[in-house]
N, C-alpha and C. Protein backbone atom coordinates (compact mmCIF):
# COMPACT_ATOMS: atom_id res chain seq x y z
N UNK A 1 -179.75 129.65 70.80
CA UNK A 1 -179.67 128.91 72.04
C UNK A 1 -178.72 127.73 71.89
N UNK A 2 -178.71 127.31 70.81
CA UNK A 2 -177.79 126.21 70.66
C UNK A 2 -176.65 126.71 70.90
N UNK A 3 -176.08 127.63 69.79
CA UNK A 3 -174.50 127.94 70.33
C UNK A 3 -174.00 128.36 71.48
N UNK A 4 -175.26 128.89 72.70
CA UNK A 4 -174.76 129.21 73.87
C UNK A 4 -174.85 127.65 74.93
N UNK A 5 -175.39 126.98 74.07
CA UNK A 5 -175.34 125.61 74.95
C UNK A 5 -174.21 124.90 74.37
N UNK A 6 -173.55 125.22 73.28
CA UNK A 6 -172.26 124.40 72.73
C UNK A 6 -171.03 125.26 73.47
N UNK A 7 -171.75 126.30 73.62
CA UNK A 7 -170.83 126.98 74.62
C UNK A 7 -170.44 126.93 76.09
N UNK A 8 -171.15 126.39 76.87
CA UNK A 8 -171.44 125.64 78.11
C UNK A 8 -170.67 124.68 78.03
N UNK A 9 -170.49 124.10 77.04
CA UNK A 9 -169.44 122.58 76.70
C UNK A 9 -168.27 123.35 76.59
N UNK A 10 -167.93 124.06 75.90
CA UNK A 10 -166.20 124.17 75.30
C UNK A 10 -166.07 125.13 76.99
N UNK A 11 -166.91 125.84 77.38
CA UNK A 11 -166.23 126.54 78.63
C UNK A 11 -165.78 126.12 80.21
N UNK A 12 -165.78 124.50 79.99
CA UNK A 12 -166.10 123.92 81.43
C UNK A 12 -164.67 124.16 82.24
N UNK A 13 -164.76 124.47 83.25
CA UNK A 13 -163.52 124.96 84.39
C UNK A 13 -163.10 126.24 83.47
N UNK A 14 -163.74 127.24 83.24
CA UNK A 14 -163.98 128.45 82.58
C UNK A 14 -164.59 129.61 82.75
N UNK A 15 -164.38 130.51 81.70
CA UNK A 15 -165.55 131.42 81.82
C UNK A 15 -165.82 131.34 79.95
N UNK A 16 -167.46 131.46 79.90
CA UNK A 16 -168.14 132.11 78.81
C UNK A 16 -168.34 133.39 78.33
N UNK A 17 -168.29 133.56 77.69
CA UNK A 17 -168.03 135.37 77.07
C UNK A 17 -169.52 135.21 75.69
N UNK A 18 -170.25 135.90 76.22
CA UNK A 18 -171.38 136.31 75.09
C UNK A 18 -171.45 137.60 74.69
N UNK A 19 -171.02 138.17 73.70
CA UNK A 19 -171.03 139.42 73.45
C UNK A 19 -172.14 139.62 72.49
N UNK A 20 -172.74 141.03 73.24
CA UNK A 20 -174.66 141.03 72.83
C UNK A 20 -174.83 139.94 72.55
N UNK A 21 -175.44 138.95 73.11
CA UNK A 21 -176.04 137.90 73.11
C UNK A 21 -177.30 138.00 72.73
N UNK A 22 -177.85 138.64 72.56
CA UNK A 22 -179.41 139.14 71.91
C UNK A 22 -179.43 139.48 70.67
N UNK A 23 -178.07 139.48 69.91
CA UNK A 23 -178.46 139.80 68.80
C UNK A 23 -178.75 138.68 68.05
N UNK A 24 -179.96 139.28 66.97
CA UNK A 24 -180.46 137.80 65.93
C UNK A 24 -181.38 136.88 66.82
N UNK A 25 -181.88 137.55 68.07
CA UNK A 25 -182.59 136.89 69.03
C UNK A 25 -184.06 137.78 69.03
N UNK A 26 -184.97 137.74 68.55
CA UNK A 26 -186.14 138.01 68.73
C UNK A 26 -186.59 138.19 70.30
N UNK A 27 -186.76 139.36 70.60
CA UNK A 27 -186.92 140.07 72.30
C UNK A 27 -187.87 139.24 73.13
N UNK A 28 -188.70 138.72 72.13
CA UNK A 28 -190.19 138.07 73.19
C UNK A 28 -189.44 136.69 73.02
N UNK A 29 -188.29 136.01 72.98
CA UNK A 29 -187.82 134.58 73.44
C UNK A 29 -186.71 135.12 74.49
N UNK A 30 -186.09 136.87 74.59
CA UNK A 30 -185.04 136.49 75.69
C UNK A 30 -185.09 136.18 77.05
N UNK A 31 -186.65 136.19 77.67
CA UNK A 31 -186.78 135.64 78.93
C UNK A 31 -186.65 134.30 78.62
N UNK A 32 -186.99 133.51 78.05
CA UNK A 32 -186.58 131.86 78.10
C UNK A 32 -185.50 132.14 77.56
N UNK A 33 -184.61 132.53 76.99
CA UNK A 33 -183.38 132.21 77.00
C UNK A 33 -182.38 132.62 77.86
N UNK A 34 -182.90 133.56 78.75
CA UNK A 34 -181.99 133.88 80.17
C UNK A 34 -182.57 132.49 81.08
N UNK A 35 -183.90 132.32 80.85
CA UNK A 35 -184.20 131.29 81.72
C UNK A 35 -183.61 129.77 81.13
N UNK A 36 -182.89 129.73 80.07
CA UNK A 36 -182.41 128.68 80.00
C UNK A 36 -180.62 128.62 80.36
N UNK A 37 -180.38 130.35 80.23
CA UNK A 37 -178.80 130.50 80.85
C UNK A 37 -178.96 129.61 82.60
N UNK A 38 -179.89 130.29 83.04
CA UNK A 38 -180.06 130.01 84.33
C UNK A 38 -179.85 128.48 84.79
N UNK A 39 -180.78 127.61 83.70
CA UNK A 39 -180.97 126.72 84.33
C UNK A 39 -179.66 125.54 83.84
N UNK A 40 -178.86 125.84 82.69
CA UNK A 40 -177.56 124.97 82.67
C UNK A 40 -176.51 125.84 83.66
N UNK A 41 -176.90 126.91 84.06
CA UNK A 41 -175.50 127.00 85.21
C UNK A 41 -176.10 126.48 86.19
N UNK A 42 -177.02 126.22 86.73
CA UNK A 42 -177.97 125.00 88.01
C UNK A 42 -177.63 124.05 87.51
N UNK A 43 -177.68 123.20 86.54
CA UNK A 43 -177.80 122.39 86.38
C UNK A 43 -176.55 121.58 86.34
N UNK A 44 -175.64 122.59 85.44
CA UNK A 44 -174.50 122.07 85.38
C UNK A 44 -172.92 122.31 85.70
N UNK A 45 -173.87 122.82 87.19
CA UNK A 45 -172.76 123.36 88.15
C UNK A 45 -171.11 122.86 88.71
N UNK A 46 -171.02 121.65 88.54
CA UNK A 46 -169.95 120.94 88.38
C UNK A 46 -168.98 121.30 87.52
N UNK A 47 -169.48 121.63 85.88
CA UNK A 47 -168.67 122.51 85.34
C UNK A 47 -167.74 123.20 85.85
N UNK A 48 -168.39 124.07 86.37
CA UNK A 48 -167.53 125.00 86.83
C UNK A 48 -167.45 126.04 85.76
N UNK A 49 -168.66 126.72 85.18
CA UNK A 49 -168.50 127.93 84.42
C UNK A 49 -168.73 129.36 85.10
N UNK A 50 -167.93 130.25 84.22
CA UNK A 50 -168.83 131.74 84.58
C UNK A 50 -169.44 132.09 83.79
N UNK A 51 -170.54 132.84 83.18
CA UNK A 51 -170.89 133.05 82.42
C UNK A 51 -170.82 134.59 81.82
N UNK A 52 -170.76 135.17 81.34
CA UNK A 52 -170.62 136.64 81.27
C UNK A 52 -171.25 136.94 79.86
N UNK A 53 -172.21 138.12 79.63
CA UNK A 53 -173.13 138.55 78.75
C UNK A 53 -172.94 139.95 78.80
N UNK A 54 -172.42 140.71 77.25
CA UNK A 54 -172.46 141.98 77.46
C UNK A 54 -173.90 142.42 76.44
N UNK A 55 -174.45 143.61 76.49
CA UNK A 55 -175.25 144.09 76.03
C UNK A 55 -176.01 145.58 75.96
N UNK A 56 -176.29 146.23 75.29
CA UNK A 56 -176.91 147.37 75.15
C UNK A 56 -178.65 147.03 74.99
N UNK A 57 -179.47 146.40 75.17
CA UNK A 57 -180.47 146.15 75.27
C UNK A 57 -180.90 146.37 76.63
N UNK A 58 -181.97 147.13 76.99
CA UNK A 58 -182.62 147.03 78.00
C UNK A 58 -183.48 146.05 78.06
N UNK A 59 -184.06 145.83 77.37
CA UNK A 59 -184.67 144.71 77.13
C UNK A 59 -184.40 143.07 77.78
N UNK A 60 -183.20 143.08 76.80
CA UNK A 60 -182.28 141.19 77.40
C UNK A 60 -181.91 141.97 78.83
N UNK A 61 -181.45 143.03 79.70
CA UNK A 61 -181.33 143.25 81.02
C UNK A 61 -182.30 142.90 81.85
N UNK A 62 -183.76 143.04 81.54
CA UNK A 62 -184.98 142.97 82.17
C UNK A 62 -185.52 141.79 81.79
N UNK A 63 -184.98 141.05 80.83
CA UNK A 63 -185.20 139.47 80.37
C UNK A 63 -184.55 139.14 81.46
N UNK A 64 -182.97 139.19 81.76
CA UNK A 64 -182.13 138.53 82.48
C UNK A 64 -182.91 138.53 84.11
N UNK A 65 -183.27 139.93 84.32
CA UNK A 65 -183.49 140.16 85.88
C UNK A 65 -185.30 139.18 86.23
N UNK A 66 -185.66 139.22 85.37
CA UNK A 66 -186.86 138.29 85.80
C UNK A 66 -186.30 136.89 85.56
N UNK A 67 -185.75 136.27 84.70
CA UNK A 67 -185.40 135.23 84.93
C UNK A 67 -184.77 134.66 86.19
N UNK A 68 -183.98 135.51 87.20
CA UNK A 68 -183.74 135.41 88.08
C UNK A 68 -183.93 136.02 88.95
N UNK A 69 -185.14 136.41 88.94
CA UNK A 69 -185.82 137.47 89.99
C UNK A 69 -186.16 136.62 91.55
N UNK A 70 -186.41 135.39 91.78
CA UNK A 70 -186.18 134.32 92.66
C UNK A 70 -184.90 134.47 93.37
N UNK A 71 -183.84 134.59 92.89
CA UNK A 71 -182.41 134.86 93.45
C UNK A 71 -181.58 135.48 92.47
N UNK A 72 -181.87 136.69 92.87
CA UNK A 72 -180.89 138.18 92.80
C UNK A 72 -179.86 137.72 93.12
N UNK A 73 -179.02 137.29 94.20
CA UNK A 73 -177.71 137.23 93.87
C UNK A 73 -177.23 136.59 93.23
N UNK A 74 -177.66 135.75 92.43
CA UNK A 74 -177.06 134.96 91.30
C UNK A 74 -176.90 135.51 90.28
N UNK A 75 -177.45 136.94 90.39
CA UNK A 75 -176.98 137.92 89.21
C UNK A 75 -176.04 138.97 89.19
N UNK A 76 -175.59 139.54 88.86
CA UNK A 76 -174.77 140.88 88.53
C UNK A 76 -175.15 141.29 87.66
N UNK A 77 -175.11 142.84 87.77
CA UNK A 77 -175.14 144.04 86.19
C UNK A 77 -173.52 144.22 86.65
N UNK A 78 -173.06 144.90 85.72
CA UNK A 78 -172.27 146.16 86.25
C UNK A 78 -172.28 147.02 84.70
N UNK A 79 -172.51 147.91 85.25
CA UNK A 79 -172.08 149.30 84.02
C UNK A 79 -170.93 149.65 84.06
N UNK A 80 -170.90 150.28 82.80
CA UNK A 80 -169.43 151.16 82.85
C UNK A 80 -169.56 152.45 82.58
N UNK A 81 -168.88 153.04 82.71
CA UNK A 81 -169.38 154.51 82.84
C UNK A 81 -168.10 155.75 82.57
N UNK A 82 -168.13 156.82 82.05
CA UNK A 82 -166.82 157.75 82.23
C UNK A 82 -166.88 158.41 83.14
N UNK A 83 -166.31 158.62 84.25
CA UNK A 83 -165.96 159.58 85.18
C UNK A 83 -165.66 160.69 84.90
N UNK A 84 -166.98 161.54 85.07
CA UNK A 84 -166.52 163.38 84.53
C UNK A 84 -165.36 163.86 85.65
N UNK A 85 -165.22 163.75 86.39
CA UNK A 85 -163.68 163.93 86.77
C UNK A 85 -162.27 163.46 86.32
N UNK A 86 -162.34 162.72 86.38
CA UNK A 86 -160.89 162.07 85.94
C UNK A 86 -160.68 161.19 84.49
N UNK A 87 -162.10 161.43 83.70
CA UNK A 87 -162.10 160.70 82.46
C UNK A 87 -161.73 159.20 82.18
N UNK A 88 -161.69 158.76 83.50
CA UNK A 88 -161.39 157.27 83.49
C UNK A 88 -162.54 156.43 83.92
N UNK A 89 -162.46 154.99 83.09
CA UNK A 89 -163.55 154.12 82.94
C UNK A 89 -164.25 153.50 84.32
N UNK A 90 -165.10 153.08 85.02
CA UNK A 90 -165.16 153.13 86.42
C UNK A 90 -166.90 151.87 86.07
N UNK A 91 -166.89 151.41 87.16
CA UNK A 91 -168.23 150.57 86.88
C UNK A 91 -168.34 150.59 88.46
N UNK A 92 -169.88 150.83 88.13
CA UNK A 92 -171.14 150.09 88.99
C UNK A 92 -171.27 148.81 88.87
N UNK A 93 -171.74 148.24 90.16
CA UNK A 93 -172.06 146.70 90.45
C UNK A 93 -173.52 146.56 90.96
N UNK A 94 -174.31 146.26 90.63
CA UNK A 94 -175.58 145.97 90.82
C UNK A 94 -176.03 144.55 91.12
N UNK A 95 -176.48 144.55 92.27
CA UNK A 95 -176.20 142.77 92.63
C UNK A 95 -177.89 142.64 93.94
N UNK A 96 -178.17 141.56 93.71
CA UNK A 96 -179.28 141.98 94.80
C UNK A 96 -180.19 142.71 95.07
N UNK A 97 -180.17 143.03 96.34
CA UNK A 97 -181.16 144.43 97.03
C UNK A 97 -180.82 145.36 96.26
N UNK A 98 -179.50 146.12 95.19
CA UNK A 98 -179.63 147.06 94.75
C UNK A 98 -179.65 146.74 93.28
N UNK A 99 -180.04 145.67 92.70
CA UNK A 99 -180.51 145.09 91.35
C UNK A 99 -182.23 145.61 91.48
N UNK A 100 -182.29 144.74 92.22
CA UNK A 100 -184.00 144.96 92.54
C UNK A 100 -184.74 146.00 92.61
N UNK A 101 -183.71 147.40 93.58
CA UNK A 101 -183.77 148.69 93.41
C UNK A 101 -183.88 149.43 91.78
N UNK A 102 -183.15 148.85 91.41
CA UNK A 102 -183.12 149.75 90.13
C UNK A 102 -184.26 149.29 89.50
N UNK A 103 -184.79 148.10 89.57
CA UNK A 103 -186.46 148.04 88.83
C UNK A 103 -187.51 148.65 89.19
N UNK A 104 -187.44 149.04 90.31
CA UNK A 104 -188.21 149.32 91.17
C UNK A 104 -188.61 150.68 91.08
N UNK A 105 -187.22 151.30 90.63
CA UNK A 105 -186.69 152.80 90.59
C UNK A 105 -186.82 153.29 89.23
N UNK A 106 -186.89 152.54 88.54
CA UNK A 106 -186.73 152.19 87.04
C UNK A 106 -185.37 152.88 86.69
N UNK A 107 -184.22 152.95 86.90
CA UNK A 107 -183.33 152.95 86.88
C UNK A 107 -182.43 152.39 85.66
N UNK A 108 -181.46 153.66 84.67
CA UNK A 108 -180.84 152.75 83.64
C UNK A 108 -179.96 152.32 83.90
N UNK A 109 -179.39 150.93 83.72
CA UNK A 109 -178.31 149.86 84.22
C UNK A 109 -177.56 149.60 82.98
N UNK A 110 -178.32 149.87 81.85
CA UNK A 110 -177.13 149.12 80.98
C UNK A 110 -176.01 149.75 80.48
């Protein structure tokens, strides 16, 4: 948690890049630690950060989506995916009403 909060500092008028961010993170702390992503981009909105988190965990996905289960659109998934037609890389956007869907649906997102 620290280095993603030293990271909040070096990224201001930016974007943040966490790649698997869960790793070396024990699963039963990644809801407080999405809930603490949450609350320095509230908090420290002036910044002006983006934040961006990649991951293969379903887990930190369903950490992330309850942490902000209050306001869905403050979130995005997007997958990536191969297109059996044309073999080219293509992503889903999952945002909202169709974030919420996929829990609902139990749906794989990551």
């Amino acid at each position: 948690m620290f280095r993603l909060c030293l990271g909040f500092f070096a990224a201001r008028d930016g974007m943040m890049l966490a790649d698997e961010m869960e790793n070396g993170i024990h699963h039963s702390v990644l809801r407080e630690l999405w809930q603490r992503v949450r609350l320095w981009l509230r908090e420290w909105r002036e910044w002006n950060v983006q934040f961006v988190a990649t991951t293969l965990s379903a887990k930190c996905i369903e950490a992330a989506m309850a942490a902000f289960a209050d306001d869905p659109d403050s979130l995005a998934i997007h997958k990536l995916f191969a297109d059996g037609e044309s073999g080219r890389i293509k992503a889903a956007a999952f945002t909202g009403e169709t974030l919420e869907g996929t829990r609902d649906l139990r749906l794989e997102v990551r």
